[in-house]
N, C-alpha and C. Protein backbone atom coordinates (compact mmCIF):
# COMPACT_ATOMS: atom_id res chain seq x y z
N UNK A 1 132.78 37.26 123.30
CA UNK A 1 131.39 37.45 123.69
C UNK A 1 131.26 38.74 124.48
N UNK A 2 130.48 39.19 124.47
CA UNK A 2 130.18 40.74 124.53
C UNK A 2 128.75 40.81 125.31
N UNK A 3 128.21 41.87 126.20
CA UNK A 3 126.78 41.79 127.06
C UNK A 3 125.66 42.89 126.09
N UNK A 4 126.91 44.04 125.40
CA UNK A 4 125.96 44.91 124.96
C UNK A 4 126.03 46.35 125.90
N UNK A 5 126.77 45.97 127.17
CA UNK A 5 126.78 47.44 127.88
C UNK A 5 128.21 47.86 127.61
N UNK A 6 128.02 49.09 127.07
CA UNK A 6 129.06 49.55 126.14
C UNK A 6 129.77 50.45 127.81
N UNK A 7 131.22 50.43 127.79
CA UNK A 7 131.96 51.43 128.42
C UNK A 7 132.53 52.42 128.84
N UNK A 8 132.54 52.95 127.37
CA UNK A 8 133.00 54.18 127.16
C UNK A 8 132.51 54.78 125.32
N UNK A 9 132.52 55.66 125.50
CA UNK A 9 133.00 56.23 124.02
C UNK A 9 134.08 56.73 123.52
N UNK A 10 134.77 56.22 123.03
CA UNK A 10 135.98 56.51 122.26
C UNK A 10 136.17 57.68 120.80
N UNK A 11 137.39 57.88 120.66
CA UNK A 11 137.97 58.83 119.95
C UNK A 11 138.01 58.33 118.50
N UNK A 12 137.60 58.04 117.24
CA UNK A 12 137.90 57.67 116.24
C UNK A 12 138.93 58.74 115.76
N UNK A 13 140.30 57.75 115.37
CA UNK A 13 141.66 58.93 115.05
C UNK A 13 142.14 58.35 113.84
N UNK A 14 142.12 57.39 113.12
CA UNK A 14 142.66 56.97 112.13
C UNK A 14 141.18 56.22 111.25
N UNK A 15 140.64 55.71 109.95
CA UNK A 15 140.59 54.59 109.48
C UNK A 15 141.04 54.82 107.90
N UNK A 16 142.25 53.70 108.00
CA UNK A 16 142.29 53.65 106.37
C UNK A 16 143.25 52.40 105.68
N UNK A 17 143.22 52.61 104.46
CA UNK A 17 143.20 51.65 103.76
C UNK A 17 144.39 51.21 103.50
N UNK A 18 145.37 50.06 103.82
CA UNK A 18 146.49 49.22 103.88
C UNK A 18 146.86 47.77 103.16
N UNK A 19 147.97 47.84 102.55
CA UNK A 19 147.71 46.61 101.93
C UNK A 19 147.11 45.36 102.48
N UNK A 20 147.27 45.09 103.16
CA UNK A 20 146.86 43.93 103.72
C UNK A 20 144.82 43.99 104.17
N UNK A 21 144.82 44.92 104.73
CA UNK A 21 143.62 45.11 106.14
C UNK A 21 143.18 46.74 106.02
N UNK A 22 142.22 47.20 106.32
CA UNK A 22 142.03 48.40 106.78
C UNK A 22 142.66 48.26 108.13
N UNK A 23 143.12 50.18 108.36
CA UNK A 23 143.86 49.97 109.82
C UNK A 23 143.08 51.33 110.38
N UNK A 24 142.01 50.39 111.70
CA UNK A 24 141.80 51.74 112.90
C UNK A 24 142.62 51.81 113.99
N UNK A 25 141.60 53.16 114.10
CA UNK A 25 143.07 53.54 115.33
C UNK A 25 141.76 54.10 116.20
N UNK A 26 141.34 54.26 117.06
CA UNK A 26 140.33 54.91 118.50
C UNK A 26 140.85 54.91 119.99
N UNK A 27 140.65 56.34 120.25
CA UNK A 27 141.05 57.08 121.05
C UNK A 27 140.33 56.45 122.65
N UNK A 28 141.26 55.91 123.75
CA UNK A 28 140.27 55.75 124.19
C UNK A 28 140.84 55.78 126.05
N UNK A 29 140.11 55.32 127.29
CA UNK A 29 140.87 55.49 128.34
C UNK A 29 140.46 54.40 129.06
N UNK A 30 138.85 54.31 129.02
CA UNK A 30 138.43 52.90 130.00
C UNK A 30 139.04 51.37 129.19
N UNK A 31 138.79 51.27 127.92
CA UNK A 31 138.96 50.30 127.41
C UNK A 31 140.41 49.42 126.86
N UNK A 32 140.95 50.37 127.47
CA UNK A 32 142.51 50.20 127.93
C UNK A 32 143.41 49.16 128.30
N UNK A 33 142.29 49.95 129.83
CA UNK A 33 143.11 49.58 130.93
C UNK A 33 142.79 47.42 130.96
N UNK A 34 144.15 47.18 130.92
CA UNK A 34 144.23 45.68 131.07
C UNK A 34 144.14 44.84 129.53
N UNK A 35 144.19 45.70 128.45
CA UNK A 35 144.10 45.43 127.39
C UNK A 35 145.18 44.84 126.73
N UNK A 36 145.48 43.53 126.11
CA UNK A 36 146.64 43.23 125.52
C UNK A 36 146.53 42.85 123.92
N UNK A 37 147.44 43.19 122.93
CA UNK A 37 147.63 42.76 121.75
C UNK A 37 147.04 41.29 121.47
N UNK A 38 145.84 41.13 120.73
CA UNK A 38 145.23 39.78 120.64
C UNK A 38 143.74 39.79 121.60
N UNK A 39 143.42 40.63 122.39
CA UNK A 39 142.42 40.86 122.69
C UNK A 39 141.24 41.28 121.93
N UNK A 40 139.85 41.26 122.43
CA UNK A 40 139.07 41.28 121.16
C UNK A 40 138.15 42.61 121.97
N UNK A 41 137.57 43.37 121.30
CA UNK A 41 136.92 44.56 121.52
C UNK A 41 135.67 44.97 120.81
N UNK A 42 134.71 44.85 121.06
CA UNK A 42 133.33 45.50 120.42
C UNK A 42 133.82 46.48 120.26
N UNK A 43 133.65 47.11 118.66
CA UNK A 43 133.56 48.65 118.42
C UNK A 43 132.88 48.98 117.20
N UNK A 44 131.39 49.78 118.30
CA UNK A 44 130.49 50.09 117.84
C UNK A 44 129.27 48.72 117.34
N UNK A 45 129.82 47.54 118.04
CA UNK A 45 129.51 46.74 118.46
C UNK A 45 129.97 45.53 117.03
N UNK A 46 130.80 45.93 116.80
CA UNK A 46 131.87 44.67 115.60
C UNK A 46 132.89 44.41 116.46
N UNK A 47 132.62 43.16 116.64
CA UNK A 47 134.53 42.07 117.49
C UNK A 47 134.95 42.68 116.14
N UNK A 48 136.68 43.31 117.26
CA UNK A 48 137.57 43.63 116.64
C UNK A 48 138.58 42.77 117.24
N UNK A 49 139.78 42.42 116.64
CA UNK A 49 140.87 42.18 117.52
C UNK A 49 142.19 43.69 117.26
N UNK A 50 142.61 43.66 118.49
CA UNK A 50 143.82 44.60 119.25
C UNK A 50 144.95 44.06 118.64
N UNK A 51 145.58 44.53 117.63
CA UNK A 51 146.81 44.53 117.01
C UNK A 51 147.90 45.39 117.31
N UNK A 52 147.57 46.55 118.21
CA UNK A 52 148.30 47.63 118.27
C UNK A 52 147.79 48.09 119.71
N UNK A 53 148.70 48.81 120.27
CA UNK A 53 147.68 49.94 121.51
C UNK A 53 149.07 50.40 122.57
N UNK A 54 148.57 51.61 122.97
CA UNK A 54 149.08 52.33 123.71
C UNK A 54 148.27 52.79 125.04
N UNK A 55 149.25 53.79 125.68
CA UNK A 55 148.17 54.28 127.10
C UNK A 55 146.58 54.35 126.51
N UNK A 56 146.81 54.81 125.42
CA UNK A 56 145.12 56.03 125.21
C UNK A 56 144.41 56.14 123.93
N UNK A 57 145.30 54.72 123.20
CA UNK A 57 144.95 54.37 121.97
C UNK A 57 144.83 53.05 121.81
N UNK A 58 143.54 52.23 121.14
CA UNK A 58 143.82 51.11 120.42
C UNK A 58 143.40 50.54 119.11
N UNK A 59 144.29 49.84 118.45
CA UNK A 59 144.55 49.86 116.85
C UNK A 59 143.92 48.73 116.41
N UNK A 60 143.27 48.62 115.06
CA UNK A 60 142.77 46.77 115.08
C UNK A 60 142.87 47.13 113.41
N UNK A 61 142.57 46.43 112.77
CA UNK A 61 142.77 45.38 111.59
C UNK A 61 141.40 45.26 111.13
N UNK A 62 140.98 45.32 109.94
CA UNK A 62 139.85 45.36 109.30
C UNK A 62 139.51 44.78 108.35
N UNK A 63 138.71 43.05 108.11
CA UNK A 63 138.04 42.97 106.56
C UNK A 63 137.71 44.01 105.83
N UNK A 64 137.48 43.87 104.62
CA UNK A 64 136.32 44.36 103.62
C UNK A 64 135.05 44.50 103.98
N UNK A 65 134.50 42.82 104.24
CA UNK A 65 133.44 42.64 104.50
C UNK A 65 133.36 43.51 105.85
N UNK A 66 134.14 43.79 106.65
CA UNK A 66 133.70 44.07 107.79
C UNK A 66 133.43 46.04 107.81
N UNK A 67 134.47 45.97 106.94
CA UNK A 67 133.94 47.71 106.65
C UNK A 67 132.56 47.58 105.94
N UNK A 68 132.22 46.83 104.78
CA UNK A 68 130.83 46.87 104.10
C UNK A 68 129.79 46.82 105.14
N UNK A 69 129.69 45.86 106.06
CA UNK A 69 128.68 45.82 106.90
C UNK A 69 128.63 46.46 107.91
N UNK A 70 129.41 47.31 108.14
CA UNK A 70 129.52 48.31 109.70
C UNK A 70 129.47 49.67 109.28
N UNK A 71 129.48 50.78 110.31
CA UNK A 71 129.54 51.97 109.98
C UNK A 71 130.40 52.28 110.35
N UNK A 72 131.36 51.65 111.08
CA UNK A 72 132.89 52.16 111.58
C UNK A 72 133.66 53.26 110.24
N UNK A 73 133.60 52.69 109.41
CA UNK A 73 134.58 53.66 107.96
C UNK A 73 133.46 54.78 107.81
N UNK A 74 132.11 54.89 108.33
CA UNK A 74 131.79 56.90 108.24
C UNK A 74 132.10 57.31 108.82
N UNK A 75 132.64 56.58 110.53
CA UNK A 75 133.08 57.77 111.40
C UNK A 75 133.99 58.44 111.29
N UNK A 76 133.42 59.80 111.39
CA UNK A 76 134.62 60.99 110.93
C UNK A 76 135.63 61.27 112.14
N UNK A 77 136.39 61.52 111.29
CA UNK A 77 137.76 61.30 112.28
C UNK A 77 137.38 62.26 113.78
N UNK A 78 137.88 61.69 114.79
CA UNK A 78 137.06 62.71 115.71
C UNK A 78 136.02 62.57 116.50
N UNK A 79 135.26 61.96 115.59
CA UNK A 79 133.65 61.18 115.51
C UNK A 79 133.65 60.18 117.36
N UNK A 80 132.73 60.12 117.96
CA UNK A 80 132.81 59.15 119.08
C UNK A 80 132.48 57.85 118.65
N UNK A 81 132.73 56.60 119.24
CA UNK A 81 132.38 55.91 118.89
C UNK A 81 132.47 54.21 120.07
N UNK A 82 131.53 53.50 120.23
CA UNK A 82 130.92 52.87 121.05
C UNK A 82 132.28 51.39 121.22
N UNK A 83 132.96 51.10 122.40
CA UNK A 83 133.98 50.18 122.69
C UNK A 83 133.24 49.91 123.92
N UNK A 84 133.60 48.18 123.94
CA UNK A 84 133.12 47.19 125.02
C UNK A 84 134.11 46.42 125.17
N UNK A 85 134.84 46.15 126.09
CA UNK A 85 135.61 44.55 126.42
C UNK A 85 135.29 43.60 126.09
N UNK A 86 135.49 42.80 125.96
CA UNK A 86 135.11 41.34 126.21
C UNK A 86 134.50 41.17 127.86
N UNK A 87 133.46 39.86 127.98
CA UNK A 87 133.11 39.67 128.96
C UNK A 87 134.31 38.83 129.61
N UNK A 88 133.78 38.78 130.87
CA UNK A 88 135.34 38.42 132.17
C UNK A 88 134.22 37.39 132.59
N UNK A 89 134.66 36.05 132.86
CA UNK A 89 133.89 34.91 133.49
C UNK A 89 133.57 34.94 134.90
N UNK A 90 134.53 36.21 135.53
CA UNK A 90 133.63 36.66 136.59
C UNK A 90 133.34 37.63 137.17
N UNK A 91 132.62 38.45 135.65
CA UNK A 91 131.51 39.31 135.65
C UNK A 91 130.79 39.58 136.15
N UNK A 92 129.94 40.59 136.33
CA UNK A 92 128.56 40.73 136.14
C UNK A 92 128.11 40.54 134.56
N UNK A 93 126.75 39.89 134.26
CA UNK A 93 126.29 39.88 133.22
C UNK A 93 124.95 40.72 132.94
N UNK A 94 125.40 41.98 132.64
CA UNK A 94 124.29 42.82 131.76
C UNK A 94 123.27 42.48 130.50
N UNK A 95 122.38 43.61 129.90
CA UNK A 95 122.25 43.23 128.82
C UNK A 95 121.41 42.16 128.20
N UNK A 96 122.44 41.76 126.99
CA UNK A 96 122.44 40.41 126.51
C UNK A 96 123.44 39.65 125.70
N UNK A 97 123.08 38.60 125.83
CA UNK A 97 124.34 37.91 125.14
C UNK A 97 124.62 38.25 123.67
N UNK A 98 125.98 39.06 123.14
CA UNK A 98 126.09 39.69 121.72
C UNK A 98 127.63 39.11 121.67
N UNK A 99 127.92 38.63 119.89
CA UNK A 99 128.72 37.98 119.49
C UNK A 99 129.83 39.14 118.71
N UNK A 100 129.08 39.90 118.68
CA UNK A 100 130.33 41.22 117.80
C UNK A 100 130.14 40.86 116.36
N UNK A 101 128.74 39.96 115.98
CA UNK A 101 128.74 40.10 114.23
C UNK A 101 127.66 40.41 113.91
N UNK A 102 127.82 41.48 113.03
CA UNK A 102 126.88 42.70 112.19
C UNK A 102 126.59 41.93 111.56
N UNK A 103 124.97 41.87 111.40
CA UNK A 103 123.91 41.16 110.94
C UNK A 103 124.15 42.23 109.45
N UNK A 104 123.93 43.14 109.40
CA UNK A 104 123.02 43.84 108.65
C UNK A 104 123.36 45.66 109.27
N UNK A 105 123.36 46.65 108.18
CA UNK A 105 122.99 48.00 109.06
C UNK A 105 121.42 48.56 108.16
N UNK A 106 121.41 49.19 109.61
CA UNK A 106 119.94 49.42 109.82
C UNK A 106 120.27 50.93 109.49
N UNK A 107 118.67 51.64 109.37
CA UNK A 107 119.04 53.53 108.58
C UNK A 107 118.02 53.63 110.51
N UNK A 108 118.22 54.97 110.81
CA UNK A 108 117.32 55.82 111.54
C UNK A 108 116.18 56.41 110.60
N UNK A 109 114.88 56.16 111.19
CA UNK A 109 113.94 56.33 110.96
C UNK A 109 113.27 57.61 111.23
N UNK A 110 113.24 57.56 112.55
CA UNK A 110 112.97 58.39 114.09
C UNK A 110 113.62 58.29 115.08
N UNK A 111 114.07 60.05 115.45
CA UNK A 111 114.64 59.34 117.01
C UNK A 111 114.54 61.21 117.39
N UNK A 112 113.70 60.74 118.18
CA UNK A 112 112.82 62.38 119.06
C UNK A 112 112.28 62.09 120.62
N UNK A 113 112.76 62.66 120.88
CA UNK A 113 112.26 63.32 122.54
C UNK A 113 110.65 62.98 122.66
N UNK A 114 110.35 62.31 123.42
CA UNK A 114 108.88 61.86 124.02
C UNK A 114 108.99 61.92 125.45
N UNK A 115 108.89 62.89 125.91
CA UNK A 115 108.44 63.34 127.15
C UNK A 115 109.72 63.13 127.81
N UNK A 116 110.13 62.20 128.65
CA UNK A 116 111.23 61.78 129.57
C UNK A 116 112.12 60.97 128.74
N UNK A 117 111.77 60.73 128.04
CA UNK A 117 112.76 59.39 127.19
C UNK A 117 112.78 59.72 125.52
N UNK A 118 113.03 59.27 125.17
CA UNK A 118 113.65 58.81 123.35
C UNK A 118 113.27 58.14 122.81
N UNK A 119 112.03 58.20 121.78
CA UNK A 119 111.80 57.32 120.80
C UNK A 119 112.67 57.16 119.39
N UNK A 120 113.41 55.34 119.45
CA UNK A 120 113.98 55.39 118.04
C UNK A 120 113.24 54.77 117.13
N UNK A 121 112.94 54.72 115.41
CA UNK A 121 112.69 53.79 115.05
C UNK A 121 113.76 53.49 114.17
N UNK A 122 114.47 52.61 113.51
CA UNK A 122 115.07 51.74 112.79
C UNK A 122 114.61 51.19 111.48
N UNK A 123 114.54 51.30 110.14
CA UNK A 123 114.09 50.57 109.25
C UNK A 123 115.46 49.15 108.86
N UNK A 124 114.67 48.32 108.49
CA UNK A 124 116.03 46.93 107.93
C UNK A 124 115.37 46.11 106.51
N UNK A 125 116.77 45.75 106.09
CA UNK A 125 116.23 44.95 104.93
C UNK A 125 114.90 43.84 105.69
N UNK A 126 113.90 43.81 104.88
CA UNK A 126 112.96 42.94 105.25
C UNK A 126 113.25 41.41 105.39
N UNK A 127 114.44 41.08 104.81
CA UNK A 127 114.44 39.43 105.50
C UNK A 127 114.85 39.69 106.78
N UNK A 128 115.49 40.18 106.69
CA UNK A 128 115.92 40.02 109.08
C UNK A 128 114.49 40.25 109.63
N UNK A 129 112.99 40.68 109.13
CA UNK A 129 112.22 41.03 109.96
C UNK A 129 111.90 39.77 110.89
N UNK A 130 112.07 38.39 110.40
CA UNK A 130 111.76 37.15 110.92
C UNK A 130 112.45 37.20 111.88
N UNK A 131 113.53 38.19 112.40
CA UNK A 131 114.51 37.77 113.03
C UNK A 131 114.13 38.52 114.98
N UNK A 132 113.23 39.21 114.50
CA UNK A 132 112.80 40.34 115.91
C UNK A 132 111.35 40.21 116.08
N UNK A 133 111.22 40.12 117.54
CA UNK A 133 109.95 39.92 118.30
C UNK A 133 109.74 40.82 119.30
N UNK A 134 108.78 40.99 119.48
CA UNK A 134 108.27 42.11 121.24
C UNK A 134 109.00 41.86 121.82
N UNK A 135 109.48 42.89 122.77
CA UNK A 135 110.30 42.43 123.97
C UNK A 135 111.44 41.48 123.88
N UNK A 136 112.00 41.44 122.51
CA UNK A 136 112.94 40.29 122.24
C UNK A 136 114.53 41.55 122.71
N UNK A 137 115.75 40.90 122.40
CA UNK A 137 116.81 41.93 122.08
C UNK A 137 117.34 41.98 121.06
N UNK A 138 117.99 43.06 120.98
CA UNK A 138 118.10 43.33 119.42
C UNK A 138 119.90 44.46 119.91
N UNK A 139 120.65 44.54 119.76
CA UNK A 139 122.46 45.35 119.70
C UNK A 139 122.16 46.45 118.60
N UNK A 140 122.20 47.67 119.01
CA UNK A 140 122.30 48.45 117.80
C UNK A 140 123.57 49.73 118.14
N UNK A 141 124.52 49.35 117.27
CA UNK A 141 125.60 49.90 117.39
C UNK A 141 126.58 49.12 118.70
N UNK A 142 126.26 47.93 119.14
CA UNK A 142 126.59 47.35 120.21
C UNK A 142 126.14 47.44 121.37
N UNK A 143 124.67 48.61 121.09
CA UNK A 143 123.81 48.79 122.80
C UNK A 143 123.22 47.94 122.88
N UNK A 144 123.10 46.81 123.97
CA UNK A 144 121.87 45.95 124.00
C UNK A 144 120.68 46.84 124.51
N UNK A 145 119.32 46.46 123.70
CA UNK A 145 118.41 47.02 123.59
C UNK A 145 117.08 46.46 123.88
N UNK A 146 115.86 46.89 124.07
CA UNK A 146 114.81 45.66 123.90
C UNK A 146 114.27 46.62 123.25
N UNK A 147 113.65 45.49 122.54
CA UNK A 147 112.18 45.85 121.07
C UNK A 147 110.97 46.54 121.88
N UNK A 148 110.43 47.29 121.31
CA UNK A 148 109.19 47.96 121.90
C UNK A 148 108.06 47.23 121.04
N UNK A 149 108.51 47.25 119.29
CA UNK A 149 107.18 47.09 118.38
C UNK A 149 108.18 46.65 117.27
N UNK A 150 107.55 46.05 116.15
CA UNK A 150 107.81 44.81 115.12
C UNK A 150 107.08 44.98 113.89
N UNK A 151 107.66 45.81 112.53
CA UNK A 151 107.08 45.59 111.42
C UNK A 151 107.90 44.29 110.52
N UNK A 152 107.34 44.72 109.04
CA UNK A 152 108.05 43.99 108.09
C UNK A 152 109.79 44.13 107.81
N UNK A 153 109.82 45.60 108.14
CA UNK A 153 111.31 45.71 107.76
C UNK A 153 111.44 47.20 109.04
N UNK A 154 111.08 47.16 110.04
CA UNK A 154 111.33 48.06 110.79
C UNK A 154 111.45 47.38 111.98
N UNK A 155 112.07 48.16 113.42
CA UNK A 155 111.65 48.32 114.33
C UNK A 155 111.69 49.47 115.92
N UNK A 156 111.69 49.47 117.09
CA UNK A 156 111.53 50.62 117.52
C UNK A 156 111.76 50.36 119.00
N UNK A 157 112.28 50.87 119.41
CA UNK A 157 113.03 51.19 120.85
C UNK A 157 112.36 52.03 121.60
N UNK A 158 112.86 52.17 123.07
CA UNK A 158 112.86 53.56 123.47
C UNK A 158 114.72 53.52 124.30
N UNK A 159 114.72 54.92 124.57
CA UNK A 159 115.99 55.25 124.85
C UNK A 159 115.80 56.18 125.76
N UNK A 160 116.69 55.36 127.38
CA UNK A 160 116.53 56.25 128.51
C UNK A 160 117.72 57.43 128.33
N UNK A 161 117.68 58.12 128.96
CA UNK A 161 118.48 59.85 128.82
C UNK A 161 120.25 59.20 128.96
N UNK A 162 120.23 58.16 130.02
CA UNK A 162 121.94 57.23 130.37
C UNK A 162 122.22 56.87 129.33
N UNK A 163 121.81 56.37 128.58
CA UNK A 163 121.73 55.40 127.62
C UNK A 163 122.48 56.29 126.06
N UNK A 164 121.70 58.10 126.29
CA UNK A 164 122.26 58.99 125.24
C UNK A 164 122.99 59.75 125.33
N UNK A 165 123.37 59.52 126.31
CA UNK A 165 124.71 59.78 127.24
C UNK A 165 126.10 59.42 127.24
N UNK A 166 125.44 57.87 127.18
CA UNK A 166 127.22 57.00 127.27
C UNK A 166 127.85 56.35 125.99
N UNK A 167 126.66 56.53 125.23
CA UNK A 167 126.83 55.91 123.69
C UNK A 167 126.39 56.89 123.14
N UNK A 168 126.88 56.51 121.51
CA UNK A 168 126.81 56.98 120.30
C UNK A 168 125.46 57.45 119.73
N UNK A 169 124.61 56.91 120.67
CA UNK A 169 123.41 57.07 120.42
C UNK A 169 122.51 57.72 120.64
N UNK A 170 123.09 59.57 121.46
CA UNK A 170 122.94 60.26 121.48
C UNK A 170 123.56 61.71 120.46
N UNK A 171 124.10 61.38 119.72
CA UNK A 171 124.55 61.67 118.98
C UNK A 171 123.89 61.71 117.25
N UNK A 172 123.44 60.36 117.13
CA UNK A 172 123.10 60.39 116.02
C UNK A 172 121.82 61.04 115.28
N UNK A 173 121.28 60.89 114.51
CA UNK A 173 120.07 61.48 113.53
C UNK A 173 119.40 60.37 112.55
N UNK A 174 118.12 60.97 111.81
CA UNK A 174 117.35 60.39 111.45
C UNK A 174 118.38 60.68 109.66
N UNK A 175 118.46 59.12 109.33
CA UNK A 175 119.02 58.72 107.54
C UNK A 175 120.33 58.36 108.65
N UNK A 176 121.05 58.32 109.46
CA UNK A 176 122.38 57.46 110.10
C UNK A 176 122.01 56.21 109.50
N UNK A 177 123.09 55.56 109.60
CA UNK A 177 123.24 53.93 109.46
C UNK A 177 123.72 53.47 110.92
N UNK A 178 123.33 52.28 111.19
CA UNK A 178 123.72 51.88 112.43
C UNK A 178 123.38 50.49 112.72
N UNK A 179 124.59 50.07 113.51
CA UNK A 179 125.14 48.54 113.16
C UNK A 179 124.18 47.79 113.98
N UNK A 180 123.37 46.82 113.64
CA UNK A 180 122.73 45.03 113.68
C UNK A 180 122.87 44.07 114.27
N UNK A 181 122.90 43.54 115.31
CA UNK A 181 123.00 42.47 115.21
C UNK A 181 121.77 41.69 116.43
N UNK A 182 121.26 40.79 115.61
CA UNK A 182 120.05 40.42 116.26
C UNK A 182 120.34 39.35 117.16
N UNK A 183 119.07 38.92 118.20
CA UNK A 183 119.52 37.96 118.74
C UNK A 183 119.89 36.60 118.58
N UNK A 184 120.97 35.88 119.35
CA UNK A 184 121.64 34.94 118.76
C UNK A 184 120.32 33.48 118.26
N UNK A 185 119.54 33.70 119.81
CA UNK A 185 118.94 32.59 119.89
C UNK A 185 117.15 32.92 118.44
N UNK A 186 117.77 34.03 118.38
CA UNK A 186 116.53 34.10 116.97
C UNK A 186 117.00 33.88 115.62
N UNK A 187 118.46 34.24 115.62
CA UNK A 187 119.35 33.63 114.37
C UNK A 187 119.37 32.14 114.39
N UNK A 188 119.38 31.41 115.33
CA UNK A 188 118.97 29.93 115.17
C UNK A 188 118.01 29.48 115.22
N UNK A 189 117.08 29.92 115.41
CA UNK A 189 115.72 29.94 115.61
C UNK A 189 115.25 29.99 113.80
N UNK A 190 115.09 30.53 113.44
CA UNK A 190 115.22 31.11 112.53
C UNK A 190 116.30 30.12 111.24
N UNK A 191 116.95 29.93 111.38
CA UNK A 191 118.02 28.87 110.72
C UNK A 191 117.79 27.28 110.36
N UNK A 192 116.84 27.17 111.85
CA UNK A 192 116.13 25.51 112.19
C UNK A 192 114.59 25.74 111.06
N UNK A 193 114.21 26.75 110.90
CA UNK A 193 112.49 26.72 110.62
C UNK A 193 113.35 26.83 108.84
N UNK A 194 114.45 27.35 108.63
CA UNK A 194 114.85 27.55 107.31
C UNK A 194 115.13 26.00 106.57
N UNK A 195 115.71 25.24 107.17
CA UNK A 195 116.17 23.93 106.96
C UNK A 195 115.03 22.87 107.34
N UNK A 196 113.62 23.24 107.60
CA UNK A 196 112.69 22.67 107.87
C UNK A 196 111.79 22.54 106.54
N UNK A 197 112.18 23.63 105.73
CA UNK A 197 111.11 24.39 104.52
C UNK A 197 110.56 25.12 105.21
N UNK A 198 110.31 25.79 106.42
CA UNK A 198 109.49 27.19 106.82
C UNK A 198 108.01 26.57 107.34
N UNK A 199 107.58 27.41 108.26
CA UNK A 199 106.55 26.44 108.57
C UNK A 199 105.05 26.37 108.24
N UNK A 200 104.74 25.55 108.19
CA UNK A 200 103.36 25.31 107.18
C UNK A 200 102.35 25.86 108.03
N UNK A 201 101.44 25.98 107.09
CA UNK A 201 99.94 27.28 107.06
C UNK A 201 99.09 25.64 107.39
């Protein structure tokens, strides 16, 4: 379990293809420290587990599915890229509560300078739209975020200057892909009204 406040940005140095697993490799220094083989790591906001690691490197193991649904395999080698710990039970709790599974990737829409801050927008396949509300949260790329506004298959942020700073998400551009995952309690939400037949007019 994961809050969404990302730690560092890391080094993408390896991803590729192995019999078994895809194998990454990311460059990194905060997310390190105290880190052991079997540990699990948001990156770029996909639970990974730690198969490998050194002082300033750590290595993980990759589905298919998990490359299909993430953007981890565009980052170019080099590329920065967004690592979180696991939460510590006696934490602080940021954020919001995020599970490390990619719903879905979303494209950049918009993402431009408005005065002091950053407007993003996000387009998504239109079934997740059931899935986001005003002011709800929404992980994109593993930032926990809150919703500003709510279409059919879109939606839209703002982004303080820290925020494009410490993540990936200063970095990116409008046609990026960028990783999903909505909130938990709207994925069940959402799951209950599905197994209901949906709710009547």
């Amino acid at each position: 379990m994961f809050a969404g406040i990302v730690e560092e940005k890391g080094e993408m140095r390896l991803f590729e293809k192995r019999a078994a697993a895809w194998r990454l490799a990311v460059g990194a220094k905060i997310a390190t420290d105290g880190t052991v083989v079997g540990d699990s790591i948001a990156v770029n906001g996909c639970c990974l587990t730690v198969v490998a690691r050194s002082a300033d490197t750590l290595e993980f193991e990759m589905l298919e599915e998990s490359r299909r649904l993430t953007n981890i395999g565009v980052t170019p080698v080099g590329g920065p890229i967004n690592l979180e710990r696991s939460l510590r039970p006696d934490g602080r709790l940021g954020g919001h509560f995020v599970t490390g599974h990619i719903d879905t990737l979303g494209t950049i829409e918009t993402l431009e300078r408005r005065g002091a801050d950053v407007f993003l927008k996000v387009s998504l396949p239109a079934k997740f739209g059931s899935m986001l509300v005003t002011k709800g949260s929404i992980a994109i790329d593993g930032v926990s975020l809150t919703v500003v506004d709510v279409g059919p298959d879109w939606l839209t942020v703002w982004l303080i200057p820290h925020t494009l700073d410490v993540t990936t998400l200063g970095t990116r551009k409008a046609g990026d892909a960028v990783n999903l995952e909505f909130d938990l309690l709207a994925k069940y939400v959402a799951r209950a009204v599905e197994a209901m037949g949906g709710v009547s007019k």
